[in-house]
C-alpha atoms as a PDB file:
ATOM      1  CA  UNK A   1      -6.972  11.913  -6.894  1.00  0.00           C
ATOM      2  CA  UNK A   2      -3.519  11.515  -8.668  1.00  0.00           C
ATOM      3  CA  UNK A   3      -2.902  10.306 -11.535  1.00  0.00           C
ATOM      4  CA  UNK A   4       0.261   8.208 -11.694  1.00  0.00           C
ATOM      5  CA  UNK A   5       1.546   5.332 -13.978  1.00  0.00           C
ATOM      6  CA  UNK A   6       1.177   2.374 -11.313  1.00  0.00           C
ATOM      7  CA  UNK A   7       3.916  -0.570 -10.916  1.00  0.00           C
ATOM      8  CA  UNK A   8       1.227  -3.064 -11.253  1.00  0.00           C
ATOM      9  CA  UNK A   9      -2.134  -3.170 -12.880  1.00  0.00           C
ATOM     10  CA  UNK A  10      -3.597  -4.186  -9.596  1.00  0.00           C
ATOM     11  CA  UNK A  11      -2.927  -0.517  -8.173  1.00  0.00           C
ATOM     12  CA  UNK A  12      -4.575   0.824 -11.131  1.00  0.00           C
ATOM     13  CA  UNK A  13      -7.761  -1.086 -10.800  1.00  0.00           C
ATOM     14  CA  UNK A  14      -7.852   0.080  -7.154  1.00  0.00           C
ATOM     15  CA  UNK A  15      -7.338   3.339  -8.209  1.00  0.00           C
ATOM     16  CA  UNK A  16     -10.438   2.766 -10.509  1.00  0.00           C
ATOM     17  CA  UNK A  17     -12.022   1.533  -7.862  1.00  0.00           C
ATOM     18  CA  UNK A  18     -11.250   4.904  -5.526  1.00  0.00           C
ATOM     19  CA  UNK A  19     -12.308   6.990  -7.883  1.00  0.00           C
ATOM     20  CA  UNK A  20     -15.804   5.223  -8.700  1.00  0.00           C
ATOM     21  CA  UNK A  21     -16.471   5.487  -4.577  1.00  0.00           C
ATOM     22  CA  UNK A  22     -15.150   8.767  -5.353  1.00  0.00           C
ATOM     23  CA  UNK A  23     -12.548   8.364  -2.614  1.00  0.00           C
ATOM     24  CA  UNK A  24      -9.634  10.848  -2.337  1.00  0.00           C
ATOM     25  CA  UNK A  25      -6.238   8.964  -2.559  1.00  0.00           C
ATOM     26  CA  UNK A  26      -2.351   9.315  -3.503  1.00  0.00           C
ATOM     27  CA  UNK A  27      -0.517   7.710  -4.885  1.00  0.00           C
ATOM     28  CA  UNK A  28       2.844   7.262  -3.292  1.00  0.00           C
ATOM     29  CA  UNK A  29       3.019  10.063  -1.587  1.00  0.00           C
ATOM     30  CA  UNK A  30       5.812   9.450   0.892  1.00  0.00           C
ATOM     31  CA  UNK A  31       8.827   7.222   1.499  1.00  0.00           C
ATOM     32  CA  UNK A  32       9.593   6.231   5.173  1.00  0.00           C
ATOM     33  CA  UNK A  33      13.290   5.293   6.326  1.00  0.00           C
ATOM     34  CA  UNK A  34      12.933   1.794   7.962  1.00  0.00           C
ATOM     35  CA  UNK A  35      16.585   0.598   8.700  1.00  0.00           C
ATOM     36  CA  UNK A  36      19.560   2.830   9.301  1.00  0.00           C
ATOM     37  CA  UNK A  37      23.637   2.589   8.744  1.00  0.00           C
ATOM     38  CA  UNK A  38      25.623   2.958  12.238  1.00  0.00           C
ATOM     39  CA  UNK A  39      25.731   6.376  11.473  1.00  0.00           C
ATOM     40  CA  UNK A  40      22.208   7.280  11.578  1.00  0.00           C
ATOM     41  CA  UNK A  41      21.953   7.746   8.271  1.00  0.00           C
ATOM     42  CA  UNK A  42      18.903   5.513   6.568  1.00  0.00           C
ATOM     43  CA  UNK A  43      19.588   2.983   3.916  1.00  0.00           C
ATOM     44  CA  UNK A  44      16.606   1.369   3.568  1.00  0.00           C
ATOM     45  CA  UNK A  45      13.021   2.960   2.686  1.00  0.00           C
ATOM     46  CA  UNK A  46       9.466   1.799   2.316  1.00  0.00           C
ATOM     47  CA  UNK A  47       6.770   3.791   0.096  1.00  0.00           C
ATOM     48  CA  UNK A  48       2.828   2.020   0.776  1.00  0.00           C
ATOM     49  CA  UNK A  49       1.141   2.470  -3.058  1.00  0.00           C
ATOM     50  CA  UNK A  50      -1.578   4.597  -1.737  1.00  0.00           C
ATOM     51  CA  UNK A  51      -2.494   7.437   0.855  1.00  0.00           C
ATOM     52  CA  UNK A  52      -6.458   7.843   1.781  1.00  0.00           C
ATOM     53  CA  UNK A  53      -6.413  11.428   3.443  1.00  0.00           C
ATOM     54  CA  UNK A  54     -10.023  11.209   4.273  1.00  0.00           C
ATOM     55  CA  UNK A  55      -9.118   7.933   6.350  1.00  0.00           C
ATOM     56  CA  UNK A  56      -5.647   9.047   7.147  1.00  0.00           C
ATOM     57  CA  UNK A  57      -4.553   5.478   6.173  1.00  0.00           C
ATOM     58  CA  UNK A  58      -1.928   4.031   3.828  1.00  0.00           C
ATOM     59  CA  UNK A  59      -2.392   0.941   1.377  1.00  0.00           C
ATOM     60  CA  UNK A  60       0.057  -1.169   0.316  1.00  0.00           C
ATOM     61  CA  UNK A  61      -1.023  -3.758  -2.393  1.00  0.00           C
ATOM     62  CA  UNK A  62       0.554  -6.952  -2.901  1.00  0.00           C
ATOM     63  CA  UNK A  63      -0.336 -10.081  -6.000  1.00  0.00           C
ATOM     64  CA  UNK A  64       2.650 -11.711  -4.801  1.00  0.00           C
ATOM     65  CA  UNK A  65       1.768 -15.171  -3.905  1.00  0.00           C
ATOM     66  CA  UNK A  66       1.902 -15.847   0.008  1.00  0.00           C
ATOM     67  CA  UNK A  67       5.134 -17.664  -0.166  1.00  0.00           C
ATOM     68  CA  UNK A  68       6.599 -14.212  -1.235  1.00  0.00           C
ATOM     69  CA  UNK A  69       5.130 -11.699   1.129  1.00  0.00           C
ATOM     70  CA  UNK A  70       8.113 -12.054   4.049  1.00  0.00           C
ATOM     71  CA  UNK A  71      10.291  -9.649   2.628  1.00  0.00           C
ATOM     72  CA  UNK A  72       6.603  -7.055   2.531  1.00  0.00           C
ATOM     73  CA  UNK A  73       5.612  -8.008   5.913  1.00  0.00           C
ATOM     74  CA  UNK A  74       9.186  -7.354   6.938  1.00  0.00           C
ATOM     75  CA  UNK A  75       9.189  -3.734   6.107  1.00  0.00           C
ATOM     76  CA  UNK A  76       5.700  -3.549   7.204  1.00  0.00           C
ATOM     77  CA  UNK A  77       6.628  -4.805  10.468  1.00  0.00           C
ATOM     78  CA  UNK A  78       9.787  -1.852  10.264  1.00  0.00           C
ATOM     79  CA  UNK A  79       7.793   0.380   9.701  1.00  0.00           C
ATOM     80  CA  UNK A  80       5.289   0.283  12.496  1.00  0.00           C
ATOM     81  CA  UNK A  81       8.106  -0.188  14.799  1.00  0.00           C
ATOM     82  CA  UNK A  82       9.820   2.575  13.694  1.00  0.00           C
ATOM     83  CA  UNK A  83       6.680   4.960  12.843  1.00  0.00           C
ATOM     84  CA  UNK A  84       4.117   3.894  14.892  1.00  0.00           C
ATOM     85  CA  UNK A  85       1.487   6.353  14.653  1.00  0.00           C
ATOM     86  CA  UNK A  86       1.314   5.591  10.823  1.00  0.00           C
ATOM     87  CA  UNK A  87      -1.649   3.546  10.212  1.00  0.00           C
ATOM     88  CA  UNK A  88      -0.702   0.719   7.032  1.00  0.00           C
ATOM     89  CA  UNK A  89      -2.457  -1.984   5.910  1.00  0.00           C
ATOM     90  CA  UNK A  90      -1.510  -4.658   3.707  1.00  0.00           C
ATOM     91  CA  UNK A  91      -4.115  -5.940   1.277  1.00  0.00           C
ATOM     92  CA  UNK A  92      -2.920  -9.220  -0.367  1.00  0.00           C
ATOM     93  CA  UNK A  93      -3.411 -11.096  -3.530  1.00  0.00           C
ATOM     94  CA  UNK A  94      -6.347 -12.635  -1.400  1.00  0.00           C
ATOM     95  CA  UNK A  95      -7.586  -9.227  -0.503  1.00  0.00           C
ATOM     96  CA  UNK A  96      -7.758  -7.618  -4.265  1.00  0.00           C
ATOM     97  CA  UNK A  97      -9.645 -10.473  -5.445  1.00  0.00           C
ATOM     98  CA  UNK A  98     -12.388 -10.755  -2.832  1.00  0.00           C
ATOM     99  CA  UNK A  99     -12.446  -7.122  -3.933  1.00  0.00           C
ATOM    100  CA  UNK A 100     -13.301  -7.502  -7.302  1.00  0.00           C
ATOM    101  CA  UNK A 101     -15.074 -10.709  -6.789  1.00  0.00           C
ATOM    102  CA  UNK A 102     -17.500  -8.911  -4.840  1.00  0.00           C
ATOM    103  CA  UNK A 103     -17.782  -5.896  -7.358  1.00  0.00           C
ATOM    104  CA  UNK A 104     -18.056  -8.071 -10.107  1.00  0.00           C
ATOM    105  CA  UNK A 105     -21.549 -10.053  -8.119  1.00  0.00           C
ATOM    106  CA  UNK A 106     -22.319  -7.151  -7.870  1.00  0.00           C
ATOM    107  CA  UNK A 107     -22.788  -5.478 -10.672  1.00  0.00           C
END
């Protein structure tokens, strides 16, 4: 479990949330080159908010609203093209708060 100051508060909470199912995670662990120059050289990256060794998957989290996710689902889309056996998934605003919804019925 690392311990990392998050870009949003929403990663935090899911980091909460990984360590309360005591689930092993990282937090940015790695940066992928998605689009390169005509020289082969990369100029654009994409780094998914969290690694899950145990699942060997990677989590990026978006609160953007809908409208805003092309430019995410663009990379995502990159990056499976260009990395295929990397597993991603994208939880959206939508996802997080079913999420916590849930957790919050709950408890």
């Amino acid at each position: 479990m690392s311990r990392a100051p998050f870009a949003h508060t929403s990663e935090a909470e899911l980091a909460r949330l990984f360590d309360f199912y005591h689930v092993d995670w990282q937090y940015e662990p790695r940066t992928f080159p998605i689009v390169w120059n005509q020289q082969g050289r990369p100029v654009e990256f994409f780094t998914p908010d969290f690694y899950l060794p145990e699942y060997d998957v990677y989590i990026e989290v978006t609160v953007a609203k809908p409208v805003r996710n092309s430019r995410k689902n663009r990379k995502l889309r990159l990056l499976r093209s260009h990395h295929p056996r990397v597993n991603v998934k994208l939880f959206t605003r939508r996802d997080v708060e079913r999420v916590f919804s849930r957790l919050k019925r709950a408890s």
